[in-house]
C-alpha atoms as a PDB file:
ATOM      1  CA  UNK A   1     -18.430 113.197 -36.408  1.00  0.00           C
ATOM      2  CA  UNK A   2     -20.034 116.725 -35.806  1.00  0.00           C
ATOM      3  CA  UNK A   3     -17.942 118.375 -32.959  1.00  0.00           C
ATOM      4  CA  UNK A   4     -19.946 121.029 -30.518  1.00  0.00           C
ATOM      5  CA  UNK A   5     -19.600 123.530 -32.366  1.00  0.00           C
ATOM      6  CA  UNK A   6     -21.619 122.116 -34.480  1.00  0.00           C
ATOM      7  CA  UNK A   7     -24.343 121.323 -32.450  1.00  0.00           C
ATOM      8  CA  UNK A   8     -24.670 124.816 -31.117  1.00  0.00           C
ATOM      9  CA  UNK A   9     -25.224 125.879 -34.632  1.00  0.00           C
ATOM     10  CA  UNK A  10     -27.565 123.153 -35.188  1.00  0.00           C
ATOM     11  CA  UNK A  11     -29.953 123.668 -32.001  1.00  0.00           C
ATOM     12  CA  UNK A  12     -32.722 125.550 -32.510  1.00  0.00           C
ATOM     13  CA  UNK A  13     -32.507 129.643 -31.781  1.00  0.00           C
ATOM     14  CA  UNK A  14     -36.279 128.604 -29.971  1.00  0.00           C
ATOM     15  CA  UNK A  15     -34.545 126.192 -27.472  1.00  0.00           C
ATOM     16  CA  UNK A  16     -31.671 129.013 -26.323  1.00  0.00           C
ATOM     17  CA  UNK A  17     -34.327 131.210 -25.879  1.00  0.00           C
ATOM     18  CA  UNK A  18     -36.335 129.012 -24.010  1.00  0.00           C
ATOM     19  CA  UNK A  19     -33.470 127.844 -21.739  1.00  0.00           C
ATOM     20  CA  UNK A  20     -32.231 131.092 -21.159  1.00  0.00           C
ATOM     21  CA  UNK A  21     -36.241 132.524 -20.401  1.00  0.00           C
ATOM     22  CA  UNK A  22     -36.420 129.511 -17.836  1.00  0.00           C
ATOM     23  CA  UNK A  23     -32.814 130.344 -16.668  1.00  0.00           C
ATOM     24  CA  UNK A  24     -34.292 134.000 -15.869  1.00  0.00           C
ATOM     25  CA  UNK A  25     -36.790 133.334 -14.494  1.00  0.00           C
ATOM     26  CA  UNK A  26     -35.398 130.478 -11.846  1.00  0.00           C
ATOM     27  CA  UNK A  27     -33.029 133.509 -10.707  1.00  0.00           C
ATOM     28  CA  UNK A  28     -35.432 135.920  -9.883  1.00  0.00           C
ATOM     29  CA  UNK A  29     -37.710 133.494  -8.341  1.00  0.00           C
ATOM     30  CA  UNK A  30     -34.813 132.848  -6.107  1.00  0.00           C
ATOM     31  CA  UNK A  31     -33.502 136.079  -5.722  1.00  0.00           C
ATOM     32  CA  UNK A  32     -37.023 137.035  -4.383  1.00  0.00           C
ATOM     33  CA  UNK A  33     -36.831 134.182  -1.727  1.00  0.00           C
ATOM     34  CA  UNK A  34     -33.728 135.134  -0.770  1.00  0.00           C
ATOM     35  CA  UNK A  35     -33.529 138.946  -1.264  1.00  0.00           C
ATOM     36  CA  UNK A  36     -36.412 139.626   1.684  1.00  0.00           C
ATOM     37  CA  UNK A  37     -34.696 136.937   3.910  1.00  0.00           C
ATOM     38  CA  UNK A  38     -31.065 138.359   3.806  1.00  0.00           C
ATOM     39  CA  UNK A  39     -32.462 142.013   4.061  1.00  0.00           C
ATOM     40  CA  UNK A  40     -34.550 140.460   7.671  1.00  0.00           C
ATOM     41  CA  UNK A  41     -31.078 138.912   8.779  1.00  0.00           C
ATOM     42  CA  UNK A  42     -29.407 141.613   8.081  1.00  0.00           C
ATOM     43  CA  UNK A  43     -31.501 144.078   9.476  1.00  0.00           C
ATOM     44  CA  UNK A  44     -31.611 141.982  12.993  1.00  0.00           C
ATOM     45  CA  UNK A  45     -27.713 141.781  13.479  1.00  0.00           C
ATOM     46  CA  UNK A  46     -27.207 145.348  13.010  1.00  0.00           C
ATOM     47  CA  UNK A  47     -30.133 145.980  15.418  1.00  0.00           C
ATOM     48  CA  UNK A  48     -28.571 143.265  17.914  1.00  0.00           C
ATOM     49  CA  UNK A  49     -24.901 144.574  17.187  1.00  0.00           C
ATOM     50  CA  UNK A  50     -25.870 148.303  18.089  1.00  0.00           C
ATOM     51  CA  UNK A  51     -27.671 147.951  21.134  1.00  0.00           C
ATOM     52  CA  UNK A  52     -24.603 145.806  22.370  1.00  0.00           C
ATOM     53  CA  UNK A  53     -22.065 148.285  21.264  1.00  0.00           C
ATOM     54  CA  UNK A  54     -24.396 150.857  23.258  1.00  0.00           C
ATOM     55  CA  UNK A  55     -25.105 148.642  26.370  1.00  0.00           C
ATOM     56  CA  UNK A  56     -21.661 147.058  26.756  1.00  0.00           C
ATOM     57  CA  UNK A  57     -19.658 149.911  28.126  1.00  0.00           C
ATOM     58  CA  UNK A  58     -22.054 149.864  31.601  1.00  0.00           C
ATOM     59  CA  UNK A  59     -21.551 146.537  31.879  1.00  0.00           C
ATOM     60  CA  UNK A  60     -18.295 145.679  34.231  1.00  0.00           C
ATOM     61  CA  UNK A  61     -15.442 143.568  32.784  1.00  0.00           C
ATOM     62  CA  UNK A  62     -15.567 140.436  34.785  1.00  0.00           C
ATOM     63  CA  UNK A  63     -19.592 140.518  34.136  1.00  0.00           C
ATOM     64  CA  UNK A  64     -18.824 140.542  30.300  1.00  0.00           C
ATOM     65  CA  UNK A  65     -19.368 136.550  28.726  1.00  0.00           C
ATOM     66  CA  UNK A  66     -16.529 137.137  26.420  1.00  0.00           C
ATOM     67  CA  UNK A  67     -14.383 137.399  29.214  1.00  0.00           C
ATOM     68  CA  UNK A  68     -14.534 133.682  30.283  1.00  0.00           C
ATOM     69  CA  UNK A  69     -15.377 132.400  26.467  1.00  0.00           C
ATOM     70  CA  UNK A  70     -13.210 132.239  23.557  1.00  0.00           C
ATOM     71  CA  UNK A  71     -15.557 134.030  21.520  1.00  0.00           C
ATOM     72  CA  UNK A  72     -18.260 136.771  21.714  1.00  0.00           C
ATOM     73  CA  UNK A  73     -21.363 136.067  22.842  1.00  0.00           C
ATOM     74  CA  UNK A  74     -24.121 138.540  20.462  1.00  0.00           C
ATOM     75  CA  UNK A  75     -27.091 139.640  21.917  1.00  0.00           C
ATOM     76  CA  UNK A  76     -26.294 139.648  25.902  1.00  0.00           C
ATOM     77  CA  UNK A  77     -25.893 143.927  26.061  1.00  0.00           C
ATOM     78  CA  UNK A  78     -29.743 143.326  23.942  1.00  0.00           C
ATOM     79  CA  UNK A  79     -30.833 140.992  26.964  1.00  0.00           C
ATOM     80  CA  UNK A  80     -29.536 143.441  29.599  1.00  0.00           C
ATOM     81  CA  UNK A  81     -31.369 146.476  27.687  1.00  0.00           C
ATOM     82  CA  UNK A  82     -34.752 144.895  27.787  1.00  0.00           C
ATOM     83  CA  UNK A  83     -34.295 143.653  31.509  1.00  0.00           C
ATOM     84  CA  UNK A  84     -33.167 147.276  32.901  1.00  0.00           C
ATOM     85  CA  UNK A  85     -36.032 148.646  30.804  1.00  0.00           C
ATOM     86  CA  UNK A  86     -38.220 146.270  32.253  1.00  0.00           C
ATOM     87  CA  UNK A  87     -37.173 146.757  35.686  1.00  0.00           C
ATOM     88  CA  UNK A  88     -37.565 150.557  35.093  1.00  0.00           C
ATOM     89  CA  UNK A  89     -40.962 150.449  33.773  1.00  0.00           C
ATOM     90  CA  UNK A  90     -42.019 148.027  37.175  1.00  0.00           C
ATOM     91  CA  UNK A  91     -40.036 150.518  39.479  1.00  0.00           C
ATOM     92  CA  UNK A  92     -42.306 153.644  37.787  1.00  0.00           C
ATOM     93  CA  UNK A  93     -45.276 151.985  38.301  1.00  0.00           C
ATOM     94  CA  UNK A  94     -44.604 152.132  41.876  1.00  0.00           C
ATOM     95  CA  UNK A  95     -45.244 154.666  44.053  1.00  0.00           C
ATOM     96  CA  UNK A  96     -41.640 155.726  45.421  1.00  0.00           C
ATOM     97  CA  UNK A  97     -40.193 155.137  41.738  1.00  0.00           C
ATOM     98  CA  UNK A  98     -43.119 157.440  40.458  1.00  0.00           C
ATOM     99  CA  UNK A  99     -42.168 159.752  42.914  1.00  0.00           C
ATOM    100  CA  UNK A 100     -38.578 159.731  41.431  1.00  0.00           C
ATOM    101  CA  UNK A 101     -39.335 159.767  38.237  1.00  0.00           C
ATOM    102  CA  UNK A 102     -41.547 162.823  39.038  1.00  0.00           C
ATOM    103  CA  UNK A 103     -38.427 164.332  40.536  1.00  0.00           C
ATOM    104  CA  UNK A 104     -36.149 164.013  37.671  1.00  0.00           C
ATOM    105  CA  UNK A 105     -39.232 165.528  35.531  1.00  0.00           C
ATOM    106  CA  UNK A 106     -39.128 167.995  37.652  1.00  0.00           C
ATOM    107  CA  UNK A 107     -35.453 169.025  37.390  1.00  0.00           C
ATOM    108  CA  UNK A 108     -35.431 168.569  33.119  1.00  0.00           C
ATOM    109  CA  UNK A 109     -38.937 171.103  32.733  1.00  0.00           C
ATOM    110  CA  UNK A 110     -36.606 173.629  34.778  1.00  0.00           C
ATOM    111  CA  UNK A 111     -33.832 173.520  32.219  1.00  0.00           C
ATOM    112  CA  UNK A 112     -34.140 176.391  29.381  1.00  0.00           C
ATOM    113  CA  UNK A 113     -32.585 174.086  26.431  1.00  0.00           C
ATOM    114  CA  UNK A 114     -33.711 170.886  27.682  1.00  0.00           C
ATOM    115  CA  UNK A 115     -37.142 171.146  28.502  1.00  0.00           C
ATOM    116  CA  UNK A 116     -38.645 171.843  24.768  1.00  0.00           C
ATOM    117  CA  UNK A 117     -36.492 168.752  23.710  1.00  0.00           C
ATOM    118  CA  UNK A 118     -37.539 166.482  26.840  1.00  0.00           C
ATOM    119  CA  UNK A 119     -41.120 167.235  26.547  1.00  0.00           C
ATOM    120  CA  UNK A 120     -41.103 166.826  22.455  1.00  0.00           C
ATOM    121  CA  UNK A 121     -39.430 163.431  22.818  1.00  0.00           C
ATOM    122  CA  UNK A 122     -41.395 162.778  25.659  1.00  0.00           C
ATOM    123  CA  UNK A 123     -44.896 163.025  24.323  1.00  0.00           C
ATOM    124  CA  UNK A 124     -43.441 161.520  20.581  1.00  0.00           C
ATOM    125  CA  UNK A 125     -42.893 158.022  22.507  1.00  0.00           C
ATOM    126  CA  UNK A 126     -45.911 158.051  24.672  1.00  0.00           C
ATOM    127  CA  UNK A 127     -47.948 158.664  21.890  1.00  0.00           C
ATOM    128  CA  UNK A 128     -46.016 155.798  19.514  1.00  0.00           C
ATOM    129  CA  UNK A 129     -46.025 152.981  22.585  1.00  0.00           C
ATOM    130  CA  UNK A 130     -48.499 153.888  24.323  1.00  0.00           C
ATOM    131  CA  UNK A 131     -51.526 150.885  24.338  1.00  0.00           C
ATOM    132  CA  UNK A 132     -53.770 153.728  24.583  1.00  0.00           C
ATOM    133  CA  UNK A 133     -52.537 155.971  22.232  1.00  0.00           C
ATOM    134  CA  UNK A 134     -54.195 156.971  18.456  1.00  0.00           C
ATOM    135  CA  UNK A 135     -51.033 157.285  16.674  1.00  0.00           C
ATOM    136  CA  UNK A 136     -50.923 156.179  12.818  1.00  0.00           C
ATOM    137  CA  UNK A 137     -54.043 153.877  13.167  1.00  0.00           C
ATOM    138  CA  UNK A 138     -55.682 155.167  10.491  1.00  0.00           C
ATOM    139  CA  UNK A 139     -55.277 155.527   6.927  1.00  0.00           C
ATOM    140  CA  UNK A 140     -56.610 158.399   4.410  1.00  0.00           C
ATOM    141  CA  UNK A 141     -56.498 159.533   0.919  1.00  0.00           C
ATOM    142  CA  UNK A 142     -56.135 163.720   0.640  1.00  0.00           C
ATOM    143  CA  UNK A 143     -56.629 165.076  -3.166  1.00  0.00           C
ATOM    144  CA  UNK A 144     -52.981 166.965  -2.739  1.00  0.00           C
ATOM    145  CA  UNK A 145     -50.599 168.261  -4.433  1.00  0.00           C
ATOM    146  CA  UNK A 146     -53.480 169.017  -7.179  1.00  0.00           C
ATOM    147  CA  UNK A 147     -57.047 168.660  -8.436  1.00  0.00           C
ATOM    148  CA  UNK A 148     -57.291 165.000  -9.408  1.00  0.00           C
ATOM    149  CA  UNK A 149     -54.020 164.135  -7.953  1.00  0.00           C
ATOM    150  CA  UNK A 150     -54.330 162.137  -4.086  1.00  0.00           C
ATOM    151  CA  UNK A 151     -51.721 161.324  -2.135  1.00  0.00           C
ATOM    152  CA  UNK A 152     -51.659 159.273   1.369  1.00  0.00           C
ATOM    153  CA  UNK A 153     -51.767 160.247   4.465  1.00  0.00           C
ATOM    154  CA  UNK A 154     -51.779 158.861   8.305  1.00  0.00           C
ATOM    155  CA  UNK A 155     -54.432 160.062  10.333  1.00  0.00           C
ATOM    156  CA  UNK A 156     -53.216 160.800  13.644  1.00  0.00           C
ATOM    157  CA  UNK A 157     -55.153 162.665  16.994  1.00  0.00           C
ATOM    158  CA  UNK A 158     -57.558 165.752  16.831  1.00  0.00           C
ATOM    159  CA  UNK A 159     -56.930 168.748  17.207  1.00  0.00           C
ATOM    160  CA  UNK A 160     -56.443 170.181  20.608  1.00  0.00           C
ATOM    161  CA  UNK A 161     -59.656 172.964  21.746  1.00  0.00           C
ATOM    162  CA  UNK A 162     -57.217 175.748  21.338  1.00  0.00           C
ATOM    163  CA  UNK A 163     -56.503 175.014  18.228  1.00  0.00           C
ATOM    164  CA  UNK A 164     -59.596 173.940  17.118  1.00  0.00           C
ATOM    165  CA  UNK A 165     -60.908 177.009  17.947  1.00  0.00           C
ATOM    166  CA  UNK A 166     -58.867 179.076  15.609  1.00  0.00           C
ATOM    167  CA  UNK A 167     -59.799 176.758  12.558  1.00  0.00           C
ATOM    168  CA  UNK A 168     -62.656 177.170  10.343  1.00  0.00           C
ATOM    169  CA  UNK A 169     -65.919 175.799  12.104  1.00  0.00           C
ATOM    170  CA  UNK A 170     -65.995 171.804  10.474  1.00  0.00           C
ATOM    171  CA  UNK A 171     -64.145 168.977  11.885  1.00  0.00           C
ATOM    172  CA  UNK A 172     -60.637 168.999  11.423  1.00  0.00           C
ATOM    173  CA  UNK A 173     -58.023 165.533  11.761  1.00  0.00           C
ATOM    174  CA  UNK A 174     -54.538 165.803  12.318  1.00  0.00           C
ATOM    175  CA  UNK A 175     -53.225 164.323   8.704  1.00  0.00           C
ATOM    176  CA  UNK A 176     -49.211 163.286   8.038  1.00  0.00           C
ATOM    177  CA  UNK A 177     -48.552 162.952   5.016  1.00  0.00           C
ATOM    178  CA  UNK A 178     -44.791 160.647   4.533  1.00  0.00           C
ATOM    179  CA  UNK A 179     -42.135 161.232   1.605  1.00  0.00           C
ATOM    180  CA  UNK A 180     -41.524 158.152  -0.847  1.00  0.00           C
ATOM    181  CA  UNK A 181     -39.164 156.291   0.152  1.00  0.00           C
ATOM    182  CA  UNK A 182     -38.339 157.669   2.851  1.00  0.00           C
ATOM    183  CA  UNK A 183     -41.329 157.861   5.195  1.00  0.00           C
ATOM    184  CA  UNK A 184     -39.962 159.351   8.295  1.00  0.00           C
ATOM    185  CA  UNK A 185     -40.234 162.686   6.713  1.00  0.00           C
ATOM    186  CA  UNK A 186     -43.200 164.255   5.494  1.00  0.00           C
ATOM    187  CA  UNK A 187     -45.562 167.109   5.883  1.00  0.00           C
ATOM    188  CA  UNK A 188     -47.862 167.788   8.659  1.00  0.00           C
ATOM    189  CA  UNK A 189     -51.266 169.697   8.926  1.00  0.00           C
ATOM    190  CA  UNK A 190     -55.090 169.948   9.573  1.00  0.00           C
ATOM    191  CA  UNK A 191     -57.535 168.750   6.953  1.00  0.00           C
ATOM    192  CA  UNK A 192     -61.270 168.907   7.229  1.00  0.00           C
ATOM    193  CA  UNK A 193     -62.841 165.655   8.026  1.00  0.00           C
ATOM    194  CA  UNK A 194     -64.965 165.575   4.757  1.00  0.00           C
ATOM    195  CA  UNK A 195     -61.717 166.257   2.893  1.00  0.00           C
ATOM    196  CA  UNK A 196     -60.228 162.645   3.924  1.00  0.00           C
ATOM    197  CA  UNK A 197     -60.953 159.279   2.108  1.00  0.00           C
ATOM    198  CA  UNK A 198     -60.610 156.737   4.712  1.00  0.00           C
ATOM    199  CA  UNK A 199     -59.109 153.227   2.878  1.00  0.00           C
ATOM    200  CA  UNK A 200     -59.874 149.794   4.319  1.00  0.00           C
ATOM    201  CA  UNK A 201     -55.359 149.039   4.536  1.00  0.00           C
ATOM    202  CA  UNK A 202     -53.822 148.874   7.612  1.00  0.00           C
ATOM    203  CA  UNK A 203     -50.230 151.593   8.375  1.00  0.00           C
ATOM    204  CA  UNK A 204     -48.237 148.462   7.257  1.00  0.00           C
ATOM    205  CA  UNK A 205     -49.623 147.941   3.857  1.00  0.00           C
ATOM    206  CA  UNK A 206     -49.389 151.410   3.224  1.00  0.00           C
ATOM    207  CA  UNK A 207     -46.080 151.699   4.314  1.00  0.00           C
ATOM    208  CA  UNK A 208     -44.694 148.985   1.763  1.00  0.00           C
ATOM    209  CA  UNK A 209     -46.668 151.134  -0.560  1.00  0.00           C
ATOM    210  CA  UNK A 210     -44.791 154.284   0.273  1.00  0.00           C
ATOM    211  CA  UNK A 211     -41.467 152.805   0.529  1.00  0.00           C
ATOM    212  CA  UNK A 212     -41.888 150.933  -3.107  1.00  0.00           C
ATOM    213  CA  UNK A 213     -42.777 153.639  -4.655  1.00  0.00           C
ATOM    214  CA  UNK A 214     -45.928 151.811  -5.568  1.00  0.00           C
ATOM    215  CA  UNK A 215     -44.450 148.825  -6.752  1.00  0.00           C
ATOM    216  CA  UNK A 216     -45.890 146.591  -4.066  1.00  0.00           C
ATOM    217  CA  UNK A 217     -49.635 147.213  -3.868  1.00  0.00           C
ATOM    218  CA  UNK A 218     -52.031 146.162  -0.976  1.00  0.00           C
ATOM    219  CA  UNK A 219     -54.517 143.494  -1.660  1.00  0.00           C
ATOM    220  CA  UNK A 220     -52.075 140.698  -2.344  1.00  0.00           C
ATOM    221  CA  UNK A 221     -50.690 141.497  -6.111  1.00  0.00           C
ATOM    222  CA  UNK A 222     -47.026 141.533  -4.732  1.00  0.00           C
ATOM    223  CA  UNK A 223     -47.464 137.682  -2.835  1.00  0.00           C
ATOM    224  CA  UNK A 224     -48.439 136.493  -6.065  1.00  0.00           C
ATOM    225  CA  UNK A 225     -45.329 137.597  -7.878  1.00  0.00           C
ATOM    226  CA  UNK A 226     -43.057 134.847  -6.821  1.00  0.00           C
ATOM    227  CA  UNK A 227     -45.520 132.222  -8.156  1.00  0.00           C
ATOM    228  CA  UNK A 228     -46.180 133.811 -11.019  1.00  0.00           C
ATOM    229  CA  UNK A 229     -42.362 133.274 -12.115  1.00  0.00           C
ATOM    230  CA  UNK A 230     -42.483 129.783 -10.900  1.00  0.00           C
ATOM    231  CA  UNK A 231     -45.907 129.294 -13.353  1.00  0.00           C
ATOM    232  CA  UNK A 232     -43.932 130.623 -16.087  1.00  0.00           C
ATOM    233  CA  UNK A 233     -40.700 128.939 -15.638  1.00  0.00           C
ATOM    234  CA  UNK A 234     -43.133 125.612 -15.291  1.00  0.00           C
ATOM    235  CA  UNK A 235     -45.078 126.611 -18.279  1.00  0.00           C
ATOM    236  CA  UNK A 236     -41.520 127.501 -20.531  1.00  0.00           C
ATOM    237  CA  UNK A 237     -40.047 124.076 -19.658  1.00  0.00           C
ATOM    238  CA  UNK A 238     -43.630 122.412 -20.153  1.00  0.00           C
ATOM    239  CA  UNK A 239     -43.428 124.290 -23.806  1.00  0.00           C
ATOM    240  CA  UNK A 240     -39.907 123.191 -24.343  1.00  0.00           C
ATOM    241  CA  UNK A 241     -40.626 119.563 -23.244  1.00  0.00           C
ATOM    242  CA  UNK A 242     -43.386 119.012 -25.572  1.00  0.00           C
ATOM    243  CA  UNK A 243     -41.547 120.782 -28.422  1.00  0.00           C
ATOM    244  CA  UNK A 244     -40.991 117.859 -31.188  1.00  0.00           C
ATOM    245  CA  UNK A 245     -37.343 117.474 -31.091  1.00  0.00           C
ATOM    246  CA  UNK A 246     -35.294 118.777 -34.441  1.00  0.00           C
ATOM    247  CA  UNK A 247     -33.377 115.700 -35.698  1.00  0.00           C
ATOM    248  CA  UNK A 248     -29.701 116.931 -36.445  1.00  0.00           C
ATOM    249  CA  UNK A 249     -28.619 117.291 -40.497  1.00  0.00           C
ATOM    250  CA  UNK A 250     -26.037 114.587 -41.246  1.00  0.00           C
ATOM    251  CA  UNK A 251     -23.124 115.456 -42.536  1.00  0.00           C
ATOM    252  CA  UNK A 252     -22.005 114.744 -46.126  1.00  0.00           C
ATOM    253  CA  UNK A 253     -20.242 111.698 -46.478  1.00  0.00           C
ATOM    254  CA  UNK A 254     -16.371 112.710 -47.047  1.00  0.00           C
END
């Protein structure tokens, strides 16, 4: 009787590398399920564990859950955040808390150091949550860092008059143009209107497309890379099922 041994030798080299093709690709079919749901996850709790290690210090003992329960309760210093913010935002809106909020305006634009750094971060966050605001809603090709070369950038507000003024007489756009893969730094300055491709993505798409380094393009090619490895696992077993079956050598009669 032929031990396993033998039947290793005796299967194909076609079928190992079949199996070990559809072994490939079943991993990184689930690797891509999983990989972007872990990262999410991930991402959350350390957003959710943060703002509670920020929040949790204001908040008195006795009015702490973990106080009366055995264990700890995530996400109540994230409630309390968007409740005081909340209540801050309804209280500004009126006319006393405008008034106070005015006040305390007041007292930061009178301090030297502080002032530049209030009203930077000040106008940086009206501009990003603001309903109103223009900030990164447009997207734009500029032929940078060469003739032939383009590179992308985010097309924010116009230029103010002064400044407009002192440019050369065309339209101008304020252009940002992000690092790969890091996006939050960049380079920032005034391109002529006719300079700028406008593309048809939205700030999302092109900042996977940043981020990847170009590996995930807009327009759908990445969504289609998970099936693609399911097709071709299908298509390997398919191949390997239909495959007429090599009938093992007997061995020589002893």
């Amino acid at each position: 009787m032929a031990n396993s041994t033998d039947l290793n030798k005796m299967q194909p080299p076609v079928a190992r590398a079949g199996f070990v093709s559809r072994l490939r690709n079943y991993f990184l079919t689930g690797l891509i399920v999983a990989g972007p749901v872990a990262v999410t996850l991930w991402l959350i709790w350390w957003f959710v564990t943060w703002v509670d290690n920020w929040v949790r210090p204001f908040i008195p003992v006795r009015y702490r859950p973990e106080t009366y329960l055995p264990v700890d309760i995530p996400g109540f210093g994230l409630i309390i955040a968007f409740v005081a913010l909340t209540l801050l935002g309804f209280l500004t809106a009126n006319l006393v808390g405008s008034k106070l909020v005015g006040l305390g305006e007041s007292l930061l634009n009178r301090v030297p150091i502080v002032r530049p750094i209030y009203r930077t971060a000040r106008q940086i966050f009206q501009t990003l949550f603001s309903s109103s605001g223009s900030s990164f809603r447009k997207v734009g090709l500029v032929e940078f860092p060469a003739p032939g070369m383009w590179s992308l950038v985010f097309l924010t507000q116009s230029p103010s008059a002064d400044i407009s003024a002192r440019l050369p007489a065309t339209e101008h756009v304020s252009a940002f143009m992000p690092c790969t893969p890091n996006p939050t730094t960049g380079f920032f300055f005034y391109v002529p209107r006719r300079d700028v491709v406008d593309l048809d993505i939205t700030v999302e798409e092109a900042m996977q497309l940043l981020i990847s380094a170009g590996v995930i393009q807009p327009g759908g090619e990445q969504q289609s890379t998970m099936a693609s490895l399911a097709e071709t696992a299908r298509a390997t077993q398919a191949a390997r099922g239909s495959a007429p079956s090599v009938p093992a050598t007997p061995s020589p009669a002893k």
